[in-house]
N, C-alpha and C. Protein backbone atom coordinates (compact mmCIF):
# COMPACT_ATOMS: atom_id res chain seq x y z
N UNK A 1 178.58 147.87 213.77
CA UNK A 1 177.28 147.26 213.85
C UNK A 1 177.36 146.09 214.83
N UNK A 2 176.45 146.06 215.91
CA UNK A 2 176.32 144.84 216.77
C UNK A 2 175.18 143.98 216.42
N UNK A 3 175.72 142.79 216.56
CA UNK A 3 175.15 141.48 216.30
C UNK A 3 174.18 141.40 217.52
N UNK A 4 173.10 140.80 217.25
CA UNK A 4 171.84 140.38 218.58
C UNK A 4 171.68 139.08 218.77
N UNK A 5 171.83 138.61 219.71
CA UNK A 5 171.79 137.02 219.84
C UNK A 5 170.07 136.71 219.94
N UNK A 6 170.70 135.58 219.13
CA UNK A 6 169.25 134.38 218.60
C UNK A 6 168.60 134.31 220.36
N UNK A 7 167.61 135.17 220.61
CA UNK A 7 166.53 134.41 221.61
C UNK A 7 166.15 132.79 221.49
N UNK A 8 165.84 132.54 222.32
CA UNK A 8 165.20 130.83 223.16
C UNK A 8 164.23 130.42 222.26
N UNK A 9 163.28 131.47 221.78
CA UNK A 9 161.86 130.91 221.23
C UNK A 9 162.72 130.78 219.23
N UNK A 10 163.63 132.14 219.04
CA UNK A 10 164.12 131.74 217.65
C UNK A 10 165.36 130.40 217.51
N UNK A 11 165.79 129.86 218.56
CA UNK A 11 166.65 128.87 218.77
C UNK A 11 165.80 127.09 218.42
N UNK A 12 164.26 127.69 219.26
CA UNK A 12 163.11 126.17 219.21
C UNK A 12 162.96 126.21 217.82
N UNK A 13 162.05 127.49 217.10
CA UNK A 13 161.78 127.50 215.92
C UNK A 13 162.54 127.29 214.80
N UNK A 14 163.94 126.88 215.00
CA UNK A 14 164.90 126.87 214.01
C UNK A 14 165.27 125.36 214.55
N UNK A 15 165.09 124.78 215.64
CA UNK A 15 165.42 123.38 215.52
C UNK A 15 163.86 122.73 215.25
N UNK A 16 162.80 123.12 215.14
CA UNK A 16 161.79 122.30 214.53
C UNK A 16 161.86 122.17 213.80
N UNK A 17 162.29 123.61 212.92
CA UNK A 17 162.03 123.32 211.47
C UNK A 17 162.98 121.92 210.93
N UNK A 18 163.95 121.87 211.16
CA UNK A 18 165.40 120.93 211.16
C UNK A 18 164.73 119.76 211.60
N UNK A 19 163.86 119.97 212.44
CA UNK A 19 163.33 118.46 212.68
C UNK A 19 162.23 117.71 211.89
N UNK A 20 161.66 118.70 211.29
CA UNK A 20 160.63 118.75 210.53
C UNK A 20 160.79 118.37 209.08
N UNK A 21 162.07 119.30 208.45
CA UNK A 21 162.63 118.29 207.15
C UNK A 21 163.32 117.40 207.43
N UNK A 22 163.87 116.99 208.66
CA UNK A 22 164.36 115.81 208.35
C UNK A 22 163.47 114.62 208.28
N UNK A 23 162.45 114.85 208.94
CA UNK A 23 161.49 113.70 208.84
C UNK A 23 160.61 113.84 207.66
N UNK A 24 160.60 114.88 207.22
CA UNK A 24 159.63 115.10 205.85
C UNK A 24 161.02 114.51 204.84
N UNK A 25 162.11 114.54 204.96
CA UNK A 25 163.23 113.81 204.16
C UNK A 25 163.61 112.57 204.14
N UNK A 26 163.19 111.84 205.61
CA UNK A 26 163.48 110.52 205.87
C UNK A 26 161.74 109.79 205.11
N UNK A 27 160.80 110.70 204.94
CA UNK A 27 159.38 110.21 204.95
C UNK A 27 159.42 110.04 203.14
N UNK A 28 160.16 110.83 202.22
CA UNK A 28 160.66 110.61 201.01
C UNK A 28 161.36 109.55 200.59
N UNK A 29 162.23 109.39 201.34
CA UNK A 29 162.90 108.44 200.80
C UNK A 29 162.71 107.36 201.16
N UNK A 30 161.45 106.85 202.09
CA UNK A 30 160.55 105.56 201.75
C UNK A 30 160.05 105.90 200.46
N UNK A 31 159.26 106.16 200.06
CA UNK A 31 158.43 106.81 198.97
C UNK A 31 159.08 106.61 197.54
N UNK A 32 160.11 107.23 198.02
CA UNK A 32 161.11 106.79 196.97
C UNK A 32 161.49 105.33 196.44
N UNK A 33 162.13 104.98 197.59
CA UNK A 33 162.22 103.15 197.47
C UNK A 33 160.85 102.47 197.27
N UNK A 34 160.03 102.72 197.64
CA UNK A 34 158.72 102.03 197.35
C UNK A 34 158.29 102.38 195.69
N UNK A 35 158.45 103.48 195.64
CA UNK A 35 157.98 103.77 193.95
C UNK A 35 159.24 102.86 192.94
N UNK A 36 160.49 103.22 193.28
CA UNK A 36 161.60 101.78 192.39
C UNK A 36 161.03 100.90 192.50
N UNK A 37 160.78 100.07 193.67
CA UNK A 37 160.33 98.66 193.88
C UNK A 37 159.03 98.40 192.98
N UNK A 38 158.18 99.64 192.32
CA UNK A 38 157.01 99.24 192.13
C UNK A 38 157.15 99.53 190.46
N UNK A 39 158.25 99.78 190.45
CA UNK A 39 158.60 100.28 188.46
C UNK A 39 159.47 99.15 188.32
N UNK A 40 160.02 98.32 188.80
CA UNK A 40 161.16 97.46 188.35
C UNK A 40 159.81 96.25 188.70
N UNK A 41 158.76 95.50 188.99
CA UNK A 41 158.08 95.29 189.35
C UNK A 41 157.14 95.37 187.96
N UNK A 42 156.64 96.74 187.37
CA UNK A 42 155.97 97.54 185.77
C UNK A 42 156.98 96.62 185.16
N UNK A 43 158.03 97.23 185.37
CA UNK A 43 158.99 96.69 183.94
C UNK A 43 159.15 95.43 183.90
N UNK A 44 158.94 94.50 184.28
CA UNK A 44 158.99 92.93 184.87
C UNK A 44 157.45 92.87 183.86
N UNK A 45 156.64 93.28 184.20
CA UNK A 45 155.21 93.06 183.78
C UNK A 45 155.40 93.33 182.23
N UNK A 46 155.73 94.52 181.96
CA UNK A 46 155.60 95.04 180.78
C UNK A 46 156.45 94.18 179.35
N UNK A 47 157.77 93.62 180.12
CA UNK A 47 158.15 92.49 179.07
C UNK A 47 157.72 91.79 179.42
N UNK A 48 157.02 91.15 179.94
CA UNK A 48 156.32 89.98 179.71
C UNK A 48 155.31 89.78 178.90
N UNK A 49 154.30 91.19 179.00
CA UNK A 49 153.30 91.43 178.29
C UNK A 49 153.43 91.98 176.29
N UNK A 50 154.72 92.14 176.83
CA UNK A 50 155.61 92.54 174.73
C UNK A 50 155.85 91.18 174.55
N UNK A 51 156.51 90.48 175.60
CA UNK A 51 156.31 88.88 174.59
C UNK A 51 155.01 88.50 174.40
N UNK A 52 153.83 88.33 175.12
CA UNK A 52 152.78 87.76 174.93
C UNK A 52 152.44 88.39 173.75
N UNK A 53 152.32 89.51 173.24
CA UNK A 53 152.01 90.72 172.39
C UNK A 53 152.98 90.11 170.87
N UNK A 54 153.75 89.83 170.93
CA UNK A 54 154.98 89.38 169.91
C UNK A 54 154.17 87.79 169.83
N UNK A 55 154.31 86.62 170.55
CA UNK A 55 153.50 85.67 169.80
C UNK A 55 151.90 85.45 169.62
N UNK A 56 151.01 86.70 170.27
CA UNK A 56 149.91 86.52 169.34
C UNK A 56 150.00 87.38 167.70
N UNK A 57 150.68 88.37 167.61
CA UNK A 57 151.28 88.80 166.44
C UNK A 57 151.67 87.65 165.87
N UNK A 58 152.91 87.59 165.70
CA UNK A 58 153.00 85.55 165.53
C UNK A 58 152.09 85.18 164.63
N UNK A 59 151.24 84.32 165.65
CA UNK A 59 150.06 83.51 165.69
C UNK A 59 149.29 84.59 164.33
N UNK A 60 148.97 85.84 165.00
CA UNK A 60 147.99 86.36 163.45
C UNK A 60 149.01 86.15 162.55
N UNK A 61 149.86 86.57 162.45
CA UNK A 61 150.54 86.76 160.89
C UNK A 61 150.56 85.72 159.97
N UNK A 62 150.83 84.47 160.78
CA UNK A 62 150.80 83.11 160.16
C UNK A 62 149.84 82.26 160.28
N UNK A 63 148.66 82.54 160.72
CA UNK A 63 147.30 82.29 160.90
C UNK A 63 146.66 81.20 159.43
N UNK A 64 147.25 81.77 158.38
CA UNK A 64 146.75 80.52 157.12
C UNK A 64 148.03 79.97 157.12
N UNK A 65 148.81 79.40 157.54
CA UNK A 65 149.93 78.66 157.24
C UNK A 65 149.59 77.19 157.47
N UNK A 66 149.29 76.47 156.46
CA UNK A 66 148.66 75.03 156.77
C UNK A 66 149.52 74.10 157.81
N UNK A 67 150.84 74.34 157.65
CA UNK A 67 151.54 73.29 158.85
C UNK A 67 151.43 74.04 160.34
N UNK A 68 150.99 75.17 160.56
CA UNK A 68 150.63 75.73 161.70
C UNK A 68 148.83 75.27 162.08
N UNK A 69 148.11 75.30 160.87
CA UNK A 69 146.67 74.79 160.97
C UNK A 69 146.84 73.41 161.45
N UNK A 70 147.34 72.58 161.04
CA UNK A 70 147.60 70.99 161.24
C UNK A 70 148.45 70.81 162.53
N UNK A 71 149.36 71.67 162.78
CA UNK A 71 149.53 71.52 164.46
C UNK A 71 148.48 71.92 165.50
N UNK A 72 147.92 72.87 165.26
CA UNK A 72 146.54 73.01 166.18
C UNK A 72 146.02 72.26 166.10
N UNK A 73 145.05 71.47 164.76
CA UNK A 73 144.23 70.27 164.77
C UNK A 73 144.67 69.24 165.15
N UNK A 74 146.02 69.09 165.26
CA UNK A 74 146.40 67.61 165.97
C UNK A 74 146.48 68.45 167.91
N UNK A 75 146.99 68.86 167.94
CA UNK A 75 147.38 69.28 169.32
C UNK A 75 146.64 69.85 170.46
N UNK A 76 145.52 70.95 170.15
CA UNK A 76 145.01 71.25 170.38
C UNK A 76 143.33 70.70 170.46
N UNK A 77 143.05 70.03 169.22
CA UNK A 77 142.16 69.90 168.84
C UNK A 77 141.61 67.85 168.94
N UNK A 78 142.73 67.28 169.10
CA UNK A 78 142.96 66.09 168.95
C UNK A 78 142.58 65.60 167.63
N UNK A 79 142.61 65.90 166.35
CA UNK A 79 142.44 65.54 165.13
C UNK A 79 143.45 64.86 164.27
N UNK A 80 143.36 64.43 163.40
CA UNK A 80 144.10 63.44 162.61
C UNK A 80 143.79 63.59 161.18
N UNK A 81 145.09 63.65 160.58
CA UNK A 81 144.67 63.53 159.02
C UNK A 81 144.64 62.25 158.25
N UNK A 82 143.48 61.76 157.81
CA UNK A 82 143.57 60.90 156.79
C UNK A 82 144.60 59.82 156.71
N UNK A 83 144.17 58.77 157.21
CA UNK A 83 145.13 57.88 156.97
C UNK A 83 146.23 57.89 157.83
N UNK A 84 146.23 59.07 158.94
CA UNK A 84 147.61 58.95 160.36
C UNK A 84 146.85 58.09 161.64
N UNK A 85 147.33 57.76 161.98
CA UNK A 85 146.96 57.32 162.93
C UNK A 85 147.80 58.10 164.62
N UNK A 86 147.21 57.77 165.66
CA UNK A 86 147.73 58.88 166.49
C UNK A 86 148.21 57.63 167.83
N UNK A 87 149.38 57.88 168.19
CA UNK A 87 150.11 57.17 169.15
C UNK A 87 149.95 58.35 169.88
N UNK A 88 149.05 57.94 171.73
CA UNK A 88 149.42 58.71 172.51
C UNK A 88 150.16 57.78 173.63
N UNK A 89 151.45 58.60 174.53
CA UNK A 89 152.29 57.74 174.90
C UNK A 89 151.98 58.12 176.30
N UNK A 90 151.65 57.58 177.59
CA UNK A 90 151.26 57.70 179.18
C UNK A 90 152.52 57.10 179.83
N UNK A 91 152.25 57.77 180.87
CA UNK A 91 153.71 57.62 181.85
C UNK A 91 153.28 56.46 182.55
């Protein structure tokens, strides 16, 4: 059996293609790095947003706790109980 050599036009069509995934391969793997960059980026967000999530939980759970009520009303609220008096100290 004899072999037929690759013609000129099947020689172009076989280096486009080659040229063609490589740039459809080099065009991925931006894509790629850009999608990591944009999940490590989520995940940055997402604990941040489980802590915020963890002390308003917190905050409800202990919501009637009178020495938590009396830090808001002094702190928040500028209030005073009965008979305290309030030292504020300026730089």
């Amino acid at each position: 059996m004899q072999l037929k050599k690759a013609g000129i036009l099947t020689k172009l069509v076989v280096l486009v293609l080659i040229i063609a995934a490589t740039v459809s391969l080099l065009r991925m793997q931006g894509q790629i790095a850009l999608a990591m960059s944009e999940r490590e980026e989520l995940k940055l967000l997402v604990a941040q947003q489980t802590q915020v999530n963890a002390d308003l939980q917190d905050a409800v759970d202990h919501s009637d706790d009178p020495g938590r009520q009396a830090d808001i009303a002094r702190g928040e609220l500028g209030l005073a109980a009965p008979g305290e008096k309030v030292i504020i100290f300026t730089d």
